[in-house]
N, C-alpha and C. Protein backbone atom coordinates (compact mmCIF):
# COMPACT_ATOMS: atom_id res chain seq x y z
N UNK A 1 -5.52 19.90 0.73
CA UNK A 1 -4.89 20.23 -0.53
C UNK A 1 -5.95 20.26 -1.63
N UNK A 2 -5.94 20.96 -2.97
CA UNK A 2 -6.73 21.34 -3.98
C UNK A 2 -6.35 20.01 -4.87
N UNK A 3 -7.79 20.26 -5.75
CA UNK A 3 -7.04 19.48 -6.79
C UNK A 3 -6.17 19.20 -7.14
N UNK A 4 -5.96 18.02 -8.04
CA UNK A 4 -4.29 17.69 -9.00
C UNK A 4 -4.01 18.19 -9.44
N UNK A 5 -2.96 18.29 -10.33
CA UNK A 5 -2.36 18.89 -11.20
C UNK A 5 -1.51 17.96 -12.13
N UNK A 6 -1.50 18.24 -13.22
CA UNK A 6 -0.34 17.10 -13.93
C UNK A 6 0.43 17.25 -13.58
N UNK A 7 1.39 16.34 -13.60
CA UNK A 7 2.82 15.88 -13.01
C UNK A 7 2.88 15.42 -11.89
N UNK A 8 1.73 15.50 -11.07
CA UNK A 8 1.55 15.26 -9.95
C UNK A 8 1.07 13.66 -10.11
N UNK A 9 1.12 12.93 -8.84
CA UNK A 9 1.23 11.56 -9.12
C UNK A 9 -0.91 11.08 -8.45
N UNK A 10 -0.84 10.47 -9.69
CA UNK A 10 -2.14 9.86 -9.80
C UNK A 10 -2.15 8.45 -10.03
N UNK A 11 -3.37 8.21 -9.42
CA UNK A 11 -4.08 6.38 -9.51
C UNK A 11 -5.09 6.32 -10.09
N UNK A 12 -4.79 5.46 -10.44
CA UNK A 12 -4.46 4.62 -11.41
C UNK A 12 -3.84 5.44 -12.60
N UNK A 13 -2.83 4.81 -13.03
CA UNK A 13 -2.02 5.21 -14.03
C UNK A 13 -2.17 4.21 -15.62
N UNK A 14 -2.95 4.68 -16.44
CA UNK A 14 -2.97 3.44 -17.33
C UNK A 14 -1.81 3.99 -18.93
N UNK A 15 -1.53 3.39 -18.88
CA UNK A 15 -0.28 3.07 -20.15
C UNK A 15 -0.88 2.30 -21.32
N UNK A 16 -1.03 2.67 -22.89
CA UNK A 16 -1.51 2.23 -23.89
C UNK A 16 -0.27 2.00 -24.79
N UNK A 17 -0.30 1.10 -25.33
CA UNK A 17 0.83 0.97 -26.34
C UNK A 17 0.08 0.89 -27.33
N UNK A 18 0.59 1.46 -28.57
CA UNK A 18 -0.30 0.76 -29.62
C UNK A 18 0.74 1.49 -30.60
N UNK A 19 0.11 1.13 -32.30
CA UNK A 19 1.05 1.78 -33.38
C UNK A 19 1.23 2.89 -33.68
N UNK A 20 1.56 3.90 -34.01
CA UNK A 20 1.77 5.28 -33.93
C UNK A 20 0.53 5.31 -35.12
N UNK A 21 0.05 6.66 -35.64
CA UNK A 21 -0.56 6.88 -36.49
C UNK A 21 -2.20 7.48 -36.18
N UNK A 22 -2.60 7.47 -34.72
CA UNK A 22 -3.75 7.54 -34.85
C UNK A 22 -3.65 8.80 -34.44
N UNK A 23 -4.94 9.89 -34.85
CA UNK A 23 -4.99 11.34 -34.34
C UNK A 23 -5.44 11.70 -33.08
N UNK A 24 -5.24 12.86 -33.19
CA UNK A 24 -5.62 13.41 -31.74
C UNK A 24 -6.94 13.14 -31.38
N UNK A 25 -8.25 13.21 -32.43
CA UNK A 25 -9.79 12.84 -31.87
C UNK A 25 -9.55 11.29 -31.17
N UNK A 26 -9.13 10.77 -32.31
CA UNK A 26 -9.13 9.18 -31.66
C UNK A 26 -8.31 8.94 -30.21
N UNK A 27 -7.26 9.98 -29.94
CA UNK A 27 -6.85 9.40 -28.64
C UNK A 27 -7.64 9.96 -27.75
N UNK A 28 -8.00 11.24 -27.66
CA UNK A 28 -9.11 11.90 -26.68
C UNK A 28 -10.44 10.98 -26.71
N UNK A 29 -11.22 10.63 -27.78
CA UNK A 29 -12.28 9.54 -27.22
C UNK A 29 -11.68 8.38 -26.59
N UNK A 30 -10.44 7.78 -26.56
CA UNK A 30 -9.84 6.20 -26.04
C UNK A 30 -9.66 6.66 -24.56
N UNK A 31 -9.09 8.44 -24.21
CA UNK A 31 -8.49 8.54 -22.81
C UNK A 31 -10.27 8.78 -22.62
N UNK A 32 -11.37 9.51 -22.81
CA UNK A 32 -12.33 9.08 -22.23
C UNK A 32 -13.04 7.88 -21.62
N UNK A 33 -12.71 7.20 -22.70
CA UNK A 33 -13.40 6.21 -22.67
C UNK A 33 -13.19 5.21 -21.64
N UNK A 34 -11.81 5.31 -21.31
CA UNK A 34 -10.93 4.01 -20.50
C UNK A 34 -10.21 5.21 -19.07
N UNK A 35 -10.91 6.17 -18.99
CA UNK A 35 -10.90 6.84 -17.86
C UNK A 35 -12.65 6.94 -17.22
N UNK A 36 -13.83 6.82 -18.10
CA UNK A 36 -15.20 6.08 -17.83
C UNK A 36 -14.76 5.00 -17.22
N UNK A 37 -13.70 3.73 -18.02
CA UNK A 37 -13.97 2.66 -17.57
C UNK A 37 -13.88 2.37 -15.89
N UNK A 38 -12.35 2.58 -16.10
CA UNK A 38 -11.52 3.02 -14.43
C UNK A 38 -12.52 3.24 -13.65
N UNK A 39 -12.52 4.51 -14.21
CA UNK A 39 -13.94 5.02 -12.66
C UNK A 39 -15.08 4.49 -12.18
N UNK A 40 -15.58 3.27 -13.40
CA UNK A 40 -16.55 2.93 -12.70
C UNK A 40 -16.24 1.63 -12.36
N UNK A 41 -14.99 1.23 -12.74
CA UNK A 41 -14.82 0.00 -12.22
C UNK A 41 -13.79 -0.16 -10.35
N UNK A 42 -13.43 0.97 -10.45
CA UNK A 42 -12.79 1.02 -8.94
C UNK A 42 -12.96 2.28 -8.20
N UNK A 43 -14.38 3.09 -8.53
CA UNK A 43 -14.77 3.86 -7.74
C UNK A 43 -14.02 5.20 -7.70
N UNK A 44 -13.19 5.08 -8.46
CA UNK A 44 -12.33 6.59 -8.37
C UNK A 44 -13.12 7.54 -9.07
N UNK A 45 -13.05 8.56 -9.02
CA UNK A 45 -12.92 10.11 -9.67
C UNK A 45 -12.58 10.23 -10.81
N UNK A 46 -12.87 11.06 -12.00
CA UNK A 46 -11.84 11.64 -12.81
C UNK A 46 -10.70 11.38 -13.07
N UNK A 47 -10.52 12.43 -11.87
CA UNK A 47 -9.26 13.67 -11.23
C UNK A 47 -8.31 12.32 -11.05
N UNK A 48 -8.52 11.07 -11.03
CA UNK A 48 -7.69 10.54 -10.26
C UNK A 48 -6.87 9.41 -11.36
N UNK A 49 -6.99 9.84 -12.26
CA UNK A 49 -6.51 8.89 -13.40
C UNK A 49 -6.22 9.59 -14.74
N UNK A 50 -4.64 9.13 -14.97
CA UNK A 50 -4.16 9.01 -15.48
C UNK A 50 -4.00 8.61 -17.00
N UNK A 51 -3.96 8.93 -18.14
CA UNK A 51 -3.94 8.02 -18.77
C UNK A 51 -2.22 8.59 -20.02
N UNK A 52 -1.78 7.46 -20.86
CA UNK A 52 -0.76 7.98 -21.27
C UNK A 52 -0.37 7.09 -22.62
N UNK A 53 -0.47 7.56 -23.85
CA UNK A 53 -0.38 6.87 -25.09
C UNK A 53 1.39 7.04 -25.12
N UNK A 54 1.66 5.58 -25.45
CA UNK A 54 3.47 5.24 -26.63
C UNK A 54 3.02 4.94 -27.67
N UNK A 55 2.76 5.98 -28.92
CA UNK A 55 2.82 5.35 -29.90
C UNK A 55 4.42 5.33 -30.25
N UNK A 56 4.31 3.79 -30.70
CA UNK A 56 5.41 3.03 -31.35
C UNK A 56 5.57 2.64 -32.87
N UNK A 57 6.24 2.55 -33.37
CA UNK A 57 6.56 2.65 -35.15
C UNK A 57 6.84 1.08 -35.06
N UNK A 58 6.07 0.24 -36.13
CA UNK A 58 6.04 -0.66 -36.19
C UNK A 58 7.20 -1.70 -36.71
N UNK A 59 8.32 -0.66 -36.69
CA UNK A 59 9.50 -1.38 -37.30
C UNK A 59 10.11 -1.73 -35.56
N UNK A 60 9.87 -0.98 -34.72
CA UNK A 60 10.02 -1.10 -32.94
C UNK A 60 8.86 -1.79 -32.21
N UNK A 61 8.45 -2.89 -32.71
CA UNK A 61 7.72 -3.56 -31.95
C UNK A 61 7.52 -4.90 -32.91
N UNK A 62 7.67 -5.99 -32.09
CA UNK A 62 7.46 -7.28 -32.40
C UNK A 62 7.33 -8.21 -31.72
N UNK A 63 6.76 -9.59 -32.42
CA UNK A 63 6.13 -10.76 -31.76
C UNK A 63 6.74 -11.59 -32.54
N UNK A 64 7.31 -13.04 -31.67
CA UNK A 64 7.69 -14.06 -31.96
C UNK A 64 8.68 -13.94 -32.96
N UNK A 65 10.00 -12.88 -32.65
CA UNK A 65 10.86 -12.46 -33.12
C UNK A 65 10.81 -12.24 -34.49
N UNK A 66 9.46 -11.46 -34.87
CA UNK A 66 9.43 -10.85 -36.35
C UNK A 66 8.98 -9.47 -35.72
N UNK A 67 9.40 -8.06 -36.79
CA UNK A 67 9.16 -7.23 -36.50
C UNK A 67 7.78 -6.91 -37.02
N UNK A 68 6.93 -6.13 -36.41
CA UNK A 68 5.67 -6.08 -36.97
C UNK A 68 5.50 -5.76 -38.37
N UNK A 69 6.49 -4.74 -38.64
CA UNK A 69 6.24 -4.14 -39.94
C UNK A 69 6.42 -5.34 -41.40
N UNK A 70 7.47 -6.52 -40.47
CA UNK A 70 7.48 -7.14 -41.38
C UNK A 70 6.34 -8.64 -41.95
N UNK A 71 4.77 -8.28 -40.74
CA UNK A 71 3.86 -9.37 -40.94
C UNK A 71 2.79 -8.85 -41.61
């Protein structure tokens, strides 16, 4: 079989949560950067990882039952 393709299921799959707001440069250097990491830390490929930003609005996310927006 050929290369991947998106949608197609890849390993390592990494999931970022963070606050909504940051731009497109900043997420393209973070999926570089932490698709470098991956690869050199478990030998994979590229091709073989995943990566996938939630930005979340800080009124939808909280710690120690305060909402962020409100610390």
């Amino acid at each position: 079989m050929g290369g991947r393709l998106f949608g197609e299921t890849n390993m390592p799959w990494v999931t970022i949560q963070w606050y909504k707001g940051r731009d497109y440069e900043t997420k393209k250097k973070v999926m570089k950067l932490v698709t470098d990491a991956i690869c050199q830390g478990v030998g994979c490929k590229p091709e073989a990882v995943s990566v996938v930003f939630v930005d979340v609005d800080k009124r939808d996310w909280g710690s120690a039952g305060v909402p962020a927006s409100e610390r």
